[in-house]
C-alpha atoms as a PDB file:
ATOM      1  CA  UNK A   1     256.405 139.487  63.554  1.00  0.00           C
ATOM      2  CA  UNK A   2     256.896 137.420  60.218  1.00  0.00           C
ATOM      3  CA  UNK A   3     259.605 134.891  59.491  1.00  0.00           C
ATOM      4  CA  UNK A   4     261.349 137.257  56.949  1.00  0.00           C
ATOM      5  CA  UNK A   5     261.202 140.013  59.696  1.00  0.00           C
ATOM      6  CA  UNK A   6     262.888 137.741  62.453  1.00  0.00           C
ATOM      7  CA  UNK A   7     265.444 137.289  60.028  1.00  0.00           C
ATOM      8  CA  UNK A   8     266.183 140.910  58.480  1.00  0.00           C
ATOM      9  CA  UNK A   9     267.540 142.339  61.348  1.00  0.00           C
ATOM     10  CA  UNK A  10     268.545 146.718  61.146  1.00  0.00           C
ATOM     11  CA  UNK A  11     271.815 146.251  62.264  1.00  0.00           C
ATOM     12  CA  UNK A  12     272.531 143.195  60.301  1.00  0.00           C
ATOM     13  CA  UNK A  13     271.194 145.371  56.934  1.00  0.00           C
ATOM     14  CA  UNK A  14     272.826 148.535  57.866  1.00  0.00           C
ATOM     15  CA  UNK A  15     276.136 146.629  58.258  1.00  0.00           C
ATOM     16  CA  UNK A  16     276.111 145.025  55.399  1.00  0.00           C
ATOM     17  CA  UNK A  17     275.106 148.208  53.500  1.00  0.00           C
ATOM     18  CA  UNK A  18     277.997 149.970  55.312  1.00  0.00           C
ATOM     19  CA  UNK A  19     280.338 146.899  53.636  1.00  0.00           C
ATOM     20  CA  UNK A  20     278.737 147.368  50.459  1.00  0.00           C
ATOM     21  CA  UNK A  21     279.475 150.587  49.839  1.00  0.00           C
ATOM     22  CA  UNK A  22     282.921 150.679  51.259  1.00  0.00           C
ATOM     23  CA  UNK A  23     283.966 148.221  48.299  1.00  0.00           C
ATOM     24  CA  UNK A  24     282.146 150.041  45.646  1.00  0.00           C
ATOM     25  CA  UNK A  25     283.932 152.818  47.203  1.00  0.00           C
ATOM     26  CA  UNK A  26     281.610 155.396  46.361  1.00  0.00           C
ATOM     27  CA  UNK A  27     278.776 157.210  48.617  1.00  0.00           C
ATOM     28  CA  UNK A  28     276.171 157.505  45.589  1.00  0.00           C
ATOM     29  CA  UNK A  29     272.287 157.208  46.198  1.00  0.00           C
ATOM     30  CA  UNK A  30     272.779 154.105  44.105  1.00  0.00           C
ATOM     31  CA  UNK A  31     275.147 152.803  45.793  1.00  0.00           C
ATOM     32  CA  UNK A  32     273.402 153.050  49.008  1.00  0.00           C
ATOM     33  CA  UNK A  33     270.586 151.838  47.919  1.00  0.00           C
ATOM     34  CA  UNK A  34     271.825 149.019  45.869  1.00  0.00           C
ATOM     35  CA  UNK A  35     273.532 147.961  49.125  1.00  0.00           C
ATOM     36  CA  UNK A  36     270.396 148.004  51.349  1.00  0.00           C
ATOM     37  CA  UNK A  37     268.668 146.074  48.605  1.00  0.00           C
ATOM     38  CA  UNK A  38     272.147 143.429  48.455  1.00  0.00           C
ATOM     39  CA  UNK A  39     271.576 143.439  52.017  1.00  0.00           C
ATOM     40  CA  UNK A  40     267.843 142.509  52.525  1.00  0.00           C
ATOM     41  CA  UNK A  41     268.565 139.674  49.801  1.00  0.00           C
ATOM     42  CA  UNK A  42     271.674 137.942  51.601  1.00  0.00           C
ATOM     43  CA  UNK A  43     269.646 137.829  54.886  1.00  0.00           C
ATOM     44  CA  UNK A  44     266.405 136.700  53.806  1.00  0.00           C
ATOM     45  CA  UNK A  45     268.315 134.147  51.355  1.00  0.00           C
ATOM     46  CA  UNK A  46     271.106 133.159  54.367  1.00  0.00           C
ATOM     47  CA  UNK A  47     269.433 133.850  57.872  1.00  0.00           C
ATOM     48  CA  UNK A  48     271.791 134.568  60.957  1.00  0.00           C
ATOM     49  CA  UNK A  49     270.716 132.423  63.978  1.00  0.00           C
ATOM     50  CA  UNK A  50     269.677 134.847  67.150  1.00  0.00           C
ATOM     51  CA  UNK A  51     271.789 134.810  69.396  1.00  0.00           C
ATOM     52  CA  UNK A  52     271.715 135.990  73.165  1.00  0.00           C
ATOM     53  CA  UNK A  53     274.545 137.316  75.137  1.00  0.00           C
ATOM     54  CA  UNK A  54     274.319 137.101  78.743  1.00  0.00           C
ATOM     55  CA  UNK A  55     277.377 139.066  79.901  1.00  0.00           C
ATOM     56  CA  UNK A  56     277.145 141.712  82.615  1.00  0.00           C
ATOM     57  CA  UNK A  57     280.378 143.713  82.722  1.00  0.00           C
ATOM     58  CA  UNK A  58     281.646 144.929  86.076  1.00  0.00           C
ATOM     59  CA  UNK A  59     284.283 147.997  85.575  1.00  0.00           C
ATOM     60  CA  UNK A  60     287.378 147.117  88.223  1.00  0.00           C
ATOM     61  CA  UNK A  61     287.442 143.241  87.046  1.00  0.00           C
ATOM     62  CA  UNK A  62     287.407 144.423  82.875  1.00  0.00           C
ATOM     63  CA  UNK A  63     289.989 146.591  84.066  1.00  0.00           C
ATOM     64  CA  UNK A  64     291.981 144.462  85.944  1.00  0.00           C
ATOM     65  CA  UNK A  65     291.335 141.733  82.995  1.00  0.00           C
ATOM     66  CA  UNK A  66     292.833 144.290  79.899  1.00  0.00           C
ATOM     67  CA  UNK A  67     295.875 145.369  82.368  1.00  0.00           C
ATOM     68  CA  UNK A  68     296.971 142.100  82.903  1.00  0.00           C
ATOM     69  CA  UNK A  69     296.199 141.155  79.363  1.00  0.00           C
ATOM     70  CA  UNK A  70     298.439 143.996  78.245  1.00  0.00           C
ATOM     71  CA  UNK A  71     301.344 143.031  80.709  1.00  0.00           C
ATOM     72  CA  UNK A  72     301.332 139.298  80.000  1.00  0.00           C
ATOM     73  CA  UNK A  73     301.620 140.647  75.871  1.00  0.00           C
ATOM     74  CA  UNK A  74     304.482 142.802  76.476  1.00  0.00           C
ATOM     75  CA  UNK A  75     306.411 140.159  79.117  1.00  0.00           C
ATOM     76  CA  UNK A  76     305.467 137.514  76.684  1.00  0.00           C
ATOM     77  CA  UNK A  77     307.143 140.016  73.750  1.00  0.00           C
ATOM     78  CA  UNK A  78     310.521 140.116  75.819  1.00  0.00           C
ATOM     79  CA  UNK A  79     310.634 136.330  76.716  1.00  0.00           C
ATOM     80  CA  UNK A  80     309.965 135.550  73.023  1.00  0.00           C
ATOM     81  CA  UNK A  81     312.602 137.659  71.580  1.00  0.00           C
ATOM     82  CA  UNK A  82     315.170 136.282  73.989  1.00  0.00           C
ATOM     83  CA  UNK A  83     314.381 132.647  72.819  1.00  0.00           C
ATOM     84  CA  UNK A  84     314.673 133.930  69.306  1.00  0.00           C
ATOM     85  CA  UNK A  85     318.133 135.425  69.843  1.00  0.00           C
ATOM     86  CA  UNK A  86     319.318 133.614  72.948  1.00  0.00           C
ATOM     87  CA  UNK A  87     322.443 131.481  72.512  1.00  0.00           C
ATOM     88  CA  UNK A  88     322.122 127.160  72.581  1.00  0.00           C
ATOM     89  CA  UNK A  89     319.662 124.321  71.316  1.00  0.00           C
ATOM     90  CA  UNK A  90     316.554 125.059  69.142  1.00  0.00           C
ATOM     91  CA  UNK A  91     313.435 126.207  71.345  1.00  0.00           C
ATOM     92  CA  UNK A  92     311.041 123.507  71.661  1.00  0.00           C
ATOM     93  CA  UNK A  93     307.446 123.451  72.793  1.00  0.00           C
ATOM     94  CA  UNK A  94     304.345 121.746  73.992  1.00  0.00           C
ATOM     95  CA  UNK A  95     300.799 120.830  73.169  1.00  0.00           C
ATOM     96  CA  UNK A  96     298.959 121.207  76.110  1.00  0.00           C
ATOM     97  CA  UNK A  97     295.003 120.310  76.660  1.00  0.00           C
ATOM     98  CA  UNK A  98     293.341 122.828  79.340  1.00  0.00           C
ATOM     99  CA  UNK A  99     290.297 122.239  81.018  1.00  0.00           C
ATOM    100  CA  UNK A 100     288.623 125.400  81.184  1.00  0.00           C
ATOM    101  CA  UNK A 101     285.958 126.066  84.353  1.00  0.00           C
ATOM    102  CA  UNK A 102     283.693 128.252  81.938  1.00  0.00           C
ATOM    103  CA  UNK A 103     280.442 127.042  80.404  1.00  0.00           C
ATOM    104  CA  UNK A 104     280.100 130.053  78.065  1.00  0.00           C
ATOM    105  CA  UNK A 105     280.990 129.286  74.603  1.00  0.00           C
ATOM    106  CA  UNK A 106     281.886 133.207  74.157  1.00  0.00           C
ATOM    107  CA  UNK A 107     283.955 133.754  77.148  1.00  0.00           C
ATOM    108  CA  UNK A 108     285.690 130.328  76.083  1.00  0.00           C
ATOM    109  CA  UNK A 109     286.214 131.809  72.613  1.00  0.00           C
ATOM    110  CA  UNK A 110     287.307 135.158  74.268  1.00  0.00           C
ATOM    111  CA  UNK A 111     289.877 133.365  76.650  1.00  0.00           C
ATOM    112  CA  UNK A 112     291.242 131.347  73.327  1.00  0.00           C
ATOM    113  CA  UNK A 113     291.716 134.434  71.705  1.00  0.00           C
ATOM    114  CA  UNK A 114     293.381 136.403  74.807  1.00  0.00           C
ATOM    115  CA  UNK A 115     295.354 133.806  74.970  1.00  0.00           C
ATOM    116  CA  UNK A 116     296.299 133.330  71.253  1.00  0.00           C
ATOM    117  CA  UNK A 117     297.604 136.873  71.301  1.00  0.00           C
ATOM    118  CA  UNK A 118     300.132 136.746  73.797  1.00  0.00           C
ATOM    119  CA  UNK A 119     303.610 135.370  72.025  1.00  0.00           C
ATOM    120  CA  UNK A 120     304.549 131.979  73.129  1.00  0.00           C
ATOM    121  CA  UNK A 121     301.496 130.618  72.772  1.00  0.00           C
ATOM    122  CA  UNK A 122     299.074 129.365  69.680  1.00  0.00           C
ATOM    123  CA  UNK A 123     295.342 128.049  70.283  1.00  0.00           C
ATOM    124  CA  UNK A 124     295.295 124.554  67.827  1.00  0.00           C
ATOM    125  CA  UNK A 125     291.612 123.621  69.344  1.00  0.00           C
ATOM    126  CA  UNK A 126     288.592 125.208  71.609  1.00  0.00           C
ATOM    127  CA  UNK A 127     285.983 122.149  72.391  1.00  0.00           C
ATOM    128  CA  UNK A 128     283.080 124.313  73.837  1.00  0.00           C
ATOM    129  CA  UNK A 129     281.104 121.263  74.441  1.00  0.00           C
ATOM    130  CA  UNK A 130     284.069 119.435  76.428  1.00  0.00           C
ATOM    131  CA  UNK A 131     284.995 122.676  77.491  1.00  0.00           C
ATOM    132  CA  UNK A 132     288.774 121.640  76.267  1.00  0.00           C
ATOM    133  CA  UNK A 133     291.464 123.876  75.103  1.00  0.00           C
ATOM    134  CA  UNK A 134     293.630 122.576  73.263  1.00  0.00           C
ATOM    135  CA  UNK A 135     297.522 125.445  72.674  1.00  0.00           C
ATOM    136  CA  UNK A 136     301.273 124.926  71.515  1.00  0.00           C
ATOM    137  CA  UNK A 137     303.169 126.276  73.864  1.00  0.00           C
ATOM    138  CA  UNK A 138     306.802 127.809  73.196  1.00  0.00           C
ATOM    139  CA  UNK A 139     309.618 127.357  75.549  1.00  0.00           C
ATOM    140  CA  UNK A 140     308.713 124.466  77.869  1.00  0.00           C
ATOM    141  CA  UNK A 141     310.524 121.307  78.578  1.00  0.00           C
ATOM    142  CA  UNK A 142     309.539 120.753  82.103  1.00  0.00           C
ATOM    143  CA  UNK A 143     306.284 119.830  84.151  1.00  0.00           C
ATOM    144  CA  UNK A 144     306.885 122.286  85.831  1.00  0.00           C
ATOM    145  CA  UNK A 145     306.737 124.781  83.265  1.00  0.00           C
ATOM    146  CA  UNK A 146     303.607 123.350  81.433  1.00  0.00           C
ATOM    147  CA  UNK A 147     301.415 123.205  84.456  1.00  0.00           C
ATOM    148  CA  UNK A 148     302.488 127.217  85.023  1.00  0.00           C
ATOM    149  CA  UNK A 149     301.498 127.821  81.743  1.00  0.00           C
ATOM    150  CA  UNK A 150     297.838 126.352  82.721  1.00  0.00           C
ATOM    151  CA  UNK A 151     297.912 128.148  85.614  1.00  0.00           C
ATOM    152  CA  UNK A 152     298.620 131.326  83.407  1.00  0.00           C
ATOM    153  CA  UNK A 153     295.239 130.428  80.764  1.00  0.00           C
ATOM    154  CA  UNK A 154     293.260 129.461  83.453  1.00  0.00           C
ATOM    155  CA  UNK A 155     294.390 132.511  85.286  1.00  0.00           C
ATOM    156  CA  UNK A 156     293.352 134.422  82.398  1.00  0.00           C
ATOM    157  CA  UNK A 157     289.720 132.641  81.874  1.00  0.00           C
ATOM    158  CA  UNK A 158     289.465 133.515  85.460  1.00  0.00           C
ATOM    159  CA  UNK A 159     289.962 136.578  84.865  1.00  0.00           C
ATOM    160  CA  UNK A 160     287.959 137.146  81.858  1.00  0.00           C
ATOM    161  CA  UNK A 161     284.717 135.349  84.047  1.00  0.00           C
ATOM    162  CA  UNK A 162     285.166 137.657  86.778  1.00  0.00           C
ATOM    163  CA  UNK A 163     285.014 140.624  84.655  1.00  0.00           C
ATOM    164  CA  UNK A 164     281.323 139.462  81.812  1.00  0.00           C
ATOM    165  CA  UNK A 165     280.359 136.373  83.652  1.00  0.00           C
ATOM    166  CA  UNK A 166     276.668 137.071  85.138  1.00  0.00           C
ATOM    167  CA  UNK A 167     277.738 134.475  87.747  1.00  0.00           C
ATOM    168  CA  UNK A 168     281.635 134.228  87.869  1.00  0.00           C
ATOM    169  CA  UNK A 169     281.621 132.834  91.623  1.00  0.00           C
ATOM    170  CA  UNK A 170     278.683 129.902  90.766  1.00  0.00           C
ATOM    171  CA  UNK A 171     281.601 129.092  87.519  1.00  0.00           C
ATOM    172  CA  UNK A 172     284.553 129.144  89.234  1.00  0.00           C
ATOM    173  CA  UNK A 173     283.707 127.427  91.829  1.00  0.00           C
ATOM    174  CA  UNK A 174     285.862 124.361  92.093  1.00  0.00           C
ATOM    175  CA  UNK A 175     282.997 122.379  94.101  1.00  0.00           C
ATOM    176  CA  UNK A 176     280.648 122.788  90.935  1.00  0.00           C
ATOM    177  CA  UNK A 177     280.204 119.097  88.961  1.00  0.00           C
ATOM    178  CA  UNK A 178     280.526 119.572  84.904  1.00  0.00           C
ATOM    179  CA  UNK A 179     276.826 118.167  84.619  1.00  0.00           C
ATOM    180  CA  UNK A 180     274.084 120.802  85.036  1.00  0.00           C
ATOM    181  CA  UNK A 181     275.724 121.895  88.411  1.00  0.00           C
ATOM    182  CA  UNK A 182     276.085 119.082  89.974  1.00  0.00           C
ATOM    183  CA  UNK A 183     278.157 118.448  92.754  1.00  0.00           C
ATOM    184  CA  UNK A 184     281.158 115.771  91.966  1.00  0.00           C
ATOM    185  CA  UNK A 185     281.431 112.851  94.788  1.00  0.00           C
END
């Protein structure tokens, strides 16, 4: 295959044909084919790295993973609204860093955002390298309280290995070393 056909991928051109036409606004020939020309030129002039995804999705954990998802978004909702309208001092928060177990930059990015979109909580940072998450947290002034909302993320990247991880046990596995799988001593 040449270089220029490594980089001109269908999808990519289709999808950026699709984008094309949707802001001209108008299904014409011309249209269509002066996307798929606008197309071909943006990814020959600015190629898209490859990139492989390695996930292997097992039904009961994904569904386990969006349930729980959806319940921590609508308990989240309620505990929110009653700091908004609750009676005393201003709410204050937290900047926590969380050590996440995961070595996957896209499950790490899909935990951040899971966890970005329940209330309470903000991502500042993801480190994929240092495998560091870095979140505001809204509503805790105790110890207590910040190590249950690191329970609750890494609850949540737990949850979100078990369910694309090809090898959730080998990454959760609290006797696996950070380096290549070593063993800490």
């Amino acid at each position: 295959m040449t270089a220029a056909g490594r980089r001109v991928s269908l999808p990519g051109v289709l999808w950026l044909t699709l984008v094309w036409v949707l802001l001209w606004g108008s299904f014409s020939p011309l249209t269509i084919v002066g996307g798929l020309v606008v197309a071909v030129l943006i990814l020959l002039a600015f190629p898209l790295p490859r990139v492989t995804i390695a996930l292997r999705p097992r039904p009961w954990p994904l569904a386990v993973l969006v349930l729980r998802f959806l319940l921590d978004v609508v308990v989240s909702s309620f505990h929110v609204a009653w700091l908004a309208v609750r009676p005393g001092p201003p709410v204050r928060g937290v900047v926590l860093d969380i050590e996440l177990a995961g070595d996957d930059e896209l499950l790490q990015t899909m935990t951040a955002e899971m966890v970005a979109l329940v209330p309470g909580t903000v991502v500042i940072d993801l480190d994929p390298g240092e495998r560091l998450l870095t979140l505001h947290a809204l509503g805790v002034t105790t110890p207590r309280q910040a190590q249950q909302v690191r329970w609750r993320v890494l609850g949540q990247e737990a949850r979100v290995l078990r369910a694309l991880h090809p090898d959730p046990a080998g990454q959760l596995d609290p006797r696996r070393g950070r380096d290549e799988g070593t063993v800490d001593e």
